[in-house]
C-alpha atoms as a PDB file:
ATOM      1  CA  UNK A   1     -31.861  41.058  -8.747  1.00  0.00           C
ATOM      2  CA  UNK A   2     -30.948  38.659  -6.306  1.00  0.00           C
ATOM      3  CA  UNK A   3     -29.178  36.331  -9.016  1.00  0.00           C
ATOM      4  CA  UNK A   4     -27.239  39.348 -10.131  1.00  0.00           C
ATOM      5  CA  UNK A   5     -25.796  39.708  -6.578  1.00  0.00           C
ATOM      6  CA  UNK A   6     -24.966  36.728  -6.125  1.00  0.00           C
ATOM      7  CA  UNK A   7     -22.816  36.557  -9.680  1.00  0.00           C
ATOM      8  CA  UNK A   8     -21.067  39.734  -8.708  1.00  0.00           C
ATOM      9  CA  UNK A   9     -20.177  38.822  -5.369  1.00  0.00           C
ATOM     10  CA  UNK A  10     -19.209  35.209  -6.865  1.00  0.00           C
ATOM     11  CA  UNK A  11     -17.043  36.874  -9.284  1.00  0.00           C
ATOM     12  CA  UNK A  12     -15.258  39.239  -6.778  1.00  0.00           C
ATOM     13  CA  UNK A  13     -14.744  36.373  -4.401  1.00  0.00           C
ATOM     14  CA  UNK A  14     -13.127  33.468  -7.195  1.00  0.00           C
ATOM     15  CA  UNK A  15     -11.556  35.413  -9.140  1.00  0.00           C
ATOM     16  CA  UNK A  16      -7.775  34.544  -8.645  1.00  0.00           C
ATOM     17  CA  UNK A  17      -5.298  36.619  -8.561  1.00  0.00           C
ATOM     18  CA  UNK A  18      -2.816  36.798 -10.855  1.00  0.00           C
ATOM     19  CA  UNK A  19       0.854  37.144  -9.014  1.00  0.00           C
ATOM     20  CA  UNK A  20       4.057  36.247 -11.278  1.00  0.00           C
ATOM     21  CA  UNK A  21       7.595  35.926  -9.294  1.00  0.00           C
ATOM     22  CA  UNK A  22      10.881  38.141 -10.804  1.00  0.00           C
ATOM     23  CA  UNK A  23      13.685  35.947 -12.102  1.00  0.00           C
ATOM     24  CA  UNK A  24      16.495  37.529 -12.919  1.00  0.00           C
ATOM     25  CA  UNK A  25      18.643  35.380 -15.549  1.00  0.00           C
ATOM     26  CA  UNK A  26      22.223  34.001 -14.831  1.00  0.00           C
ATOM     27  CA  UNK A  27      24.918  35.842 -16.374  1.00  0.00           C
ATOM     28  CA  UNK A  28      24.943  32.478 -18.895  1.00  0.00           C
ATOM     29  CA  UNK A  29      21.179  33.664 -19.980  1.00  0.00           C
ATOM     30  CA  UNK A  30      19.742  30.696 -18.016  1.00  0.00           C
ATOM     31  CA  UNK A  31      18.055  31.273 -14.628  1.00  0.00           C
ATOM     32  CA  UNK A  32      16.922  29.084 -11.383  1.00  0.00           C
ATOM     33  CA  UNK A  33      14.526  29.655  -8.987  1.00  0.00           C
ATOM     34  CA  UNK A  34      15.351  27.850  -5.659  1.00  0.00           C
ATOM     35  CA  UNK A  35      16.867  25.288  -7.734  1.00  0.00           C
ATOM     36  CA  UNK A  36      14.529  24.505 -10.670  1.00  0.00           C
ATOM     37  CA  UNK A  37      15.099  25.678 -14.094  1.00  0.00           C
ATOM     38  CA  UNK A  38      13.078  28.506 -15.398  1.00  0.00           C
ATOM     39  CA  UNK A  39      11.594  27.393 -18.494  1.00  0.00           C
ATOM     40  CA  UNK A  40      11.478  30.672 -19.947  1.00  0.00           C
ATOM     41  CA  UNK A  41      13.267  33.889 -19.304  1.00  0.00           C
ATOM     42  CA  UNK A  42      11.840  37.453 -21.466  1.00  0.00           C
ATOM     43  CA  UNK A  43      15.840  39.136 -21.197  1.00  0.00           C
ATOM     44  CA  UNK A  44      14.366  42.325 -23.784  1.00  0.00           C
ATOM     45  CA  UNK A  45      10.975  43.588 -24.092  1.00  0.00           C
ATOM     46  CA  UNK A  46       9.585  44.145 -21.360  1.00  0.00           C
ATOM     47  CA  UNK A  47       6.544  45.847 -23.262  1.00  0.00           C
ATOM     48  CA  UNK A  48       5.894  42.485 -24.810  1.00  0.00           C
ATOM     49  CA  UNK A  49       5.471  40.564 -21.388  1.00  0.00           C
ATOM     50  CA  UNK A  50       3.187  43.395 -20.254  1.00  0.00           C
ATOM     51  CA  UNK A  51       0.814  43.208 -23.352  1.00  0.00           C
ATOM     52  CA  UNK A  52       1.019  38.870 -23.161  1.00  0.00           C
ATOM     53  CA  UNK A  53      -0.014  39.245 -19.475  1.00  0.00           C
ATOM     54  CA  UNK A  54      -2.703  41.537 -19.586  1.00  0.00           C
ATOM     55  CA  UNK A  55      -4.296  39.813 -22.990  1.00  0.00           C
ATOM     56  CA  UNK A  56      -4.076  36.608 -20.793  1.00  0.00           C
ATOM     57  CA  UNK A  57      -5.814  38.011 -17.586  1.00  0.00           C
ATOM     58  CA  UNK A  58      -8.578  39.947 -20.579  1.00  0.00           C
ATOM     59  CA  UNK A  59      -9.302  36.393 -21.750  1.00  0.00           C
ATOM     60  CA  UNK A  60      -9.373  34.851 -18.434  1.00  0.00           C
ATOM     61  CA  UNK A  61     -12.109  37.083 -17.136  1.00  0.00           C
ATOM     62  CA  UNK A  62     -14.191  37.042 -20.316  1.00  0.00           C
ATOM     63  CA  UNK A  63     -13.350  33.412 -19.997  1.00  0.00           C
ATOM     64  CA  UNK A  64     -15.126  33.615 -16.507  1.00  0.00           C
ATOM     65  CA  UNK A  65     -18.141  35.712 -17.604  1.00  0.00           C
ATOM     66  CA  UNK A  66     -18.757  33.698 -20.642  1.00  0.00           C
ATOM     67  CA  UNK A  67     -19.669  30.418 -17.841  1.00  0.00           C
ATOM     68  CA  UNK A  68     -21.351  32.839 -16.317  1.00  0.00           C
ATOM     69  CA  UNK A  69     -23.265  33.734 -18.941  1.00  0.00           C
ATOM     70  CA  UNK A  70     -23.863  29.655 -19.964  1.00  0.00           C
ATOM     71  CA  UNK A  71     -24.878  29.412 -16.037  1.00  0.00           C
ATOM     72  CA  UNK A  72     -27.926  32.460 -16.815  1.00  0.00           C
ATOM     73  CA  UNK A  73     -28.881  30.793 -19.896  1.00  0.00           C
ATOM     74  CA  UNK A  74     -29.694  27.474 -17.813  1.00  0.00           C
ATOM     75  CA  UNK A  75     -30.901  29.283 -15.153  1.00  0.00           C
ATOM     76  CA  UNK A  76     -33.558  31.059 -17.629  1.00  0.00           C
ATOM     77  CA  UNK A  77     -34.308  27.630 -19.479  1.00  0.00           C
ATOM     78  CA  UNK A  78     -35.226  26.458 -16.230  1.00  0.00           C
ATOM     79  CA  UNK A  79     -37.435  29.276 -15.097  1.00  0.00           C
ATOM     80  CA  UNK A  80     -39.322  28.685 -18.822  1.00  0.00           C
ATOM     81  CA  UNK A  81     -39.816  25.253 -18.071  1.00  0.00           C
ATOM     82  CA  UNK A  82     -41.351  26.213 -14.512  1.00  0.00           C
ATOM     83  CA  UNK A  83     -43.420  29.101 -15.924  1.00  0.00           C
ATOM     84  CA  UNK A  84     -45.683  26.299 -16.757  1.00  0.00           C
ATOM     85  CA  UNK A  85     -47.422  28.762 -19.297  1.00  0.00           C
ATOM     86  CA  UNK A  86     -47.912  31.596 -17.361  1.00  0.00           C
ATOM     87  CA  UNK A  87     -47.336  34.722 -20.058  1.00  0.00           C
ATOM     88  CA  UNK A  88     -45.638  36.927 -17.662  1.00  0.00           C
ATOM     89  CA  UNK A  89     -43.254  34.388 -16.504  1.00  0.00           C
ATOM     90  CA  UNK A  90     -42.506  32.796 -19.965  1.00  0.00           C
ATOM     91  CA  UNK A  91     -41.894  36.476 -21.526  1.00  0.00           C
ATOM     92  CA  UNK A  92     -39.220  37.303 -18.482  1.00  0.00           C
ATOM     93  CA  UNK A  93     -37.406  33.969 -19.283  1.00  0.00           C
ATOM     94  CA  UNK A  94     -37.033  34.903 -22.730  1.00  0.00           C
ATOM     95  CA  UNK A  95     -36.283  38.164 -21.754  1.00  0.00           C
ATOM     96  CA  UNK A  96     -33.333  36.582 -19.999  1.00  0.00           C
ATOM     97  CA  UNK A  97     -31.709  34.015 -22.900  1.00  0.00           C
ATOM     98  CA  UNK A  98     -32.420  37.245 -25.024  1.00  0.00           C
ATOM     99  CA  UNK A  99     -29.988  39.462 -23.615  1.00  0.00           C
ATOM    100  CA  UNK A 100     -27.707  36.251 -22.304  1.00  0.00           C
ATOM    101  CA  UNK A 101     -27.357  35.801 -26.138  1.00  0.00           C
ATOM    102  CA  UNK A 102     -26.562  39.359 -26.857  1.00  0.00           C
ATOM    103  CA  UNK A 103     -24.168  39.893 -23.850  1.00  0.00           C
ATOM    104  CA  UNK A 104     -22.164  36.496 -25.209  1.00  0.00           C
ATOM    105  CA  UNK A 105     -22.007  38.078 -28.366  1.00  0.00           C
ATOM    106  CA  UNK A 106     -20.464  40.825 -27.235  1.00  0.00           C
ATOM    107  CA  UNK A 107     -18.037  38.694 -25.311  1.00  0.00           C
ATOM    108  CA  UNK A 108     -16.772  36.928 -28.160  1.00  0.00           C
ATOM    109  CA  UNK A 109     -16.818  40.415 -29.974  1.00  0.00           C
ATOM    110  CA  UNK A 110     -14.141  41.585 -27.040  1.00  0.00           C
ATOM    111  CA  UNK A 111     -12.084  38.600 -26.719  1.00  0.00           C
ATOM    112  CA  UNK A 112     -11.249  38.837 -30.659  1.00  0.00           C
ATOM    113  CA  UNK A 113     -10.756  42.772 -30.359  1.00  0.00           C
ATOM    114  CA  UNK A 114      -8.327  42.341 -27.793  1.00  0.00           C
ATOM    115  CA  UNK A 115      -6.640  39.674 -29.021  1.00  0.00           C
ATOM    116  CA  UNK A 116      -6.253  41.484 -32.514  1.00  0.00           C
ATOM    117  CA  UNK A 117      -5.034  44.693 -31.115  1.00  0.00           C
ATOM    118  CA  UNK A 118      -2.883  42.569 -28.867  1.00  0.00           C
ATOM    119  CA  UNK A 119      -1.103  41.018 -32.184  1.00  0.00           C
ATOM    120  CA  UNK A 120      -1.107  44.332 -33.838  1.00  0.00           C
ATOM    121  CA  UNK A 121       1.292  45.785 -31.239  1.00  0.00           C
ATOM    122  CA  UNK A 122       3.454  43.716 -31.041  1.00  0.00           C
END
């Protein structure tokens, strides 16, 4: 339980925050931002920047919980090799890798959904 806090809290604490800045383009379709050249400027769908930036924050964050995920897994390898034989022990380590395993799964299962209904609407 005590692991489990201390991902959660973890997460809450690193996760960055995402912040873009407004540019609005020149009336030449170019733009500057305190003198440096925008390298890209979105001057129509708005709808299409909304869906890229919330598919890349969805993949960043199950990006994020996959390592954390990885970090479990080696966590629960560890506590096998400590149980040192001792049934109870042994069982909760597999226990652990066991659902690790499924809860990466389902991970990659999310990262493709959203990425596929991501390309459908647009």
């Amino acid at each position: 339980m005590k692991i489990t806090h201390f991902f959660l809290i973890s997460f809450l604490l690193l996760t960055p925050s995402f912040i873009q800045a407004q540019v609005k383009p020149l009336p030449n379709g170019s733009c500057t931002l305190l003198g440096i050249r925008c390298p890209a400027v979105n001057q129509g769908n708005a709808s299409q920047t909304i869906s890229t930036e919330i598919t890349r924050i969805i993949n960043v964050v199950l990006s994020f919980v996959a390592i954390i995920a990885v970090i479990i897994i080696i966590y629960a390898g560890i506590k096998y090799i400590i149980a040192r034989g001792d049934e109870k022990e042994v069982e909760e380590a597999k226990n652990i890798i066991l659902y690790t395993i499924i809860g990466l799964i389902i991970i990659g299962l999310s990262a493709a959904l959203v990425n596929f209904v991501t390309s459908v609407l647009r």
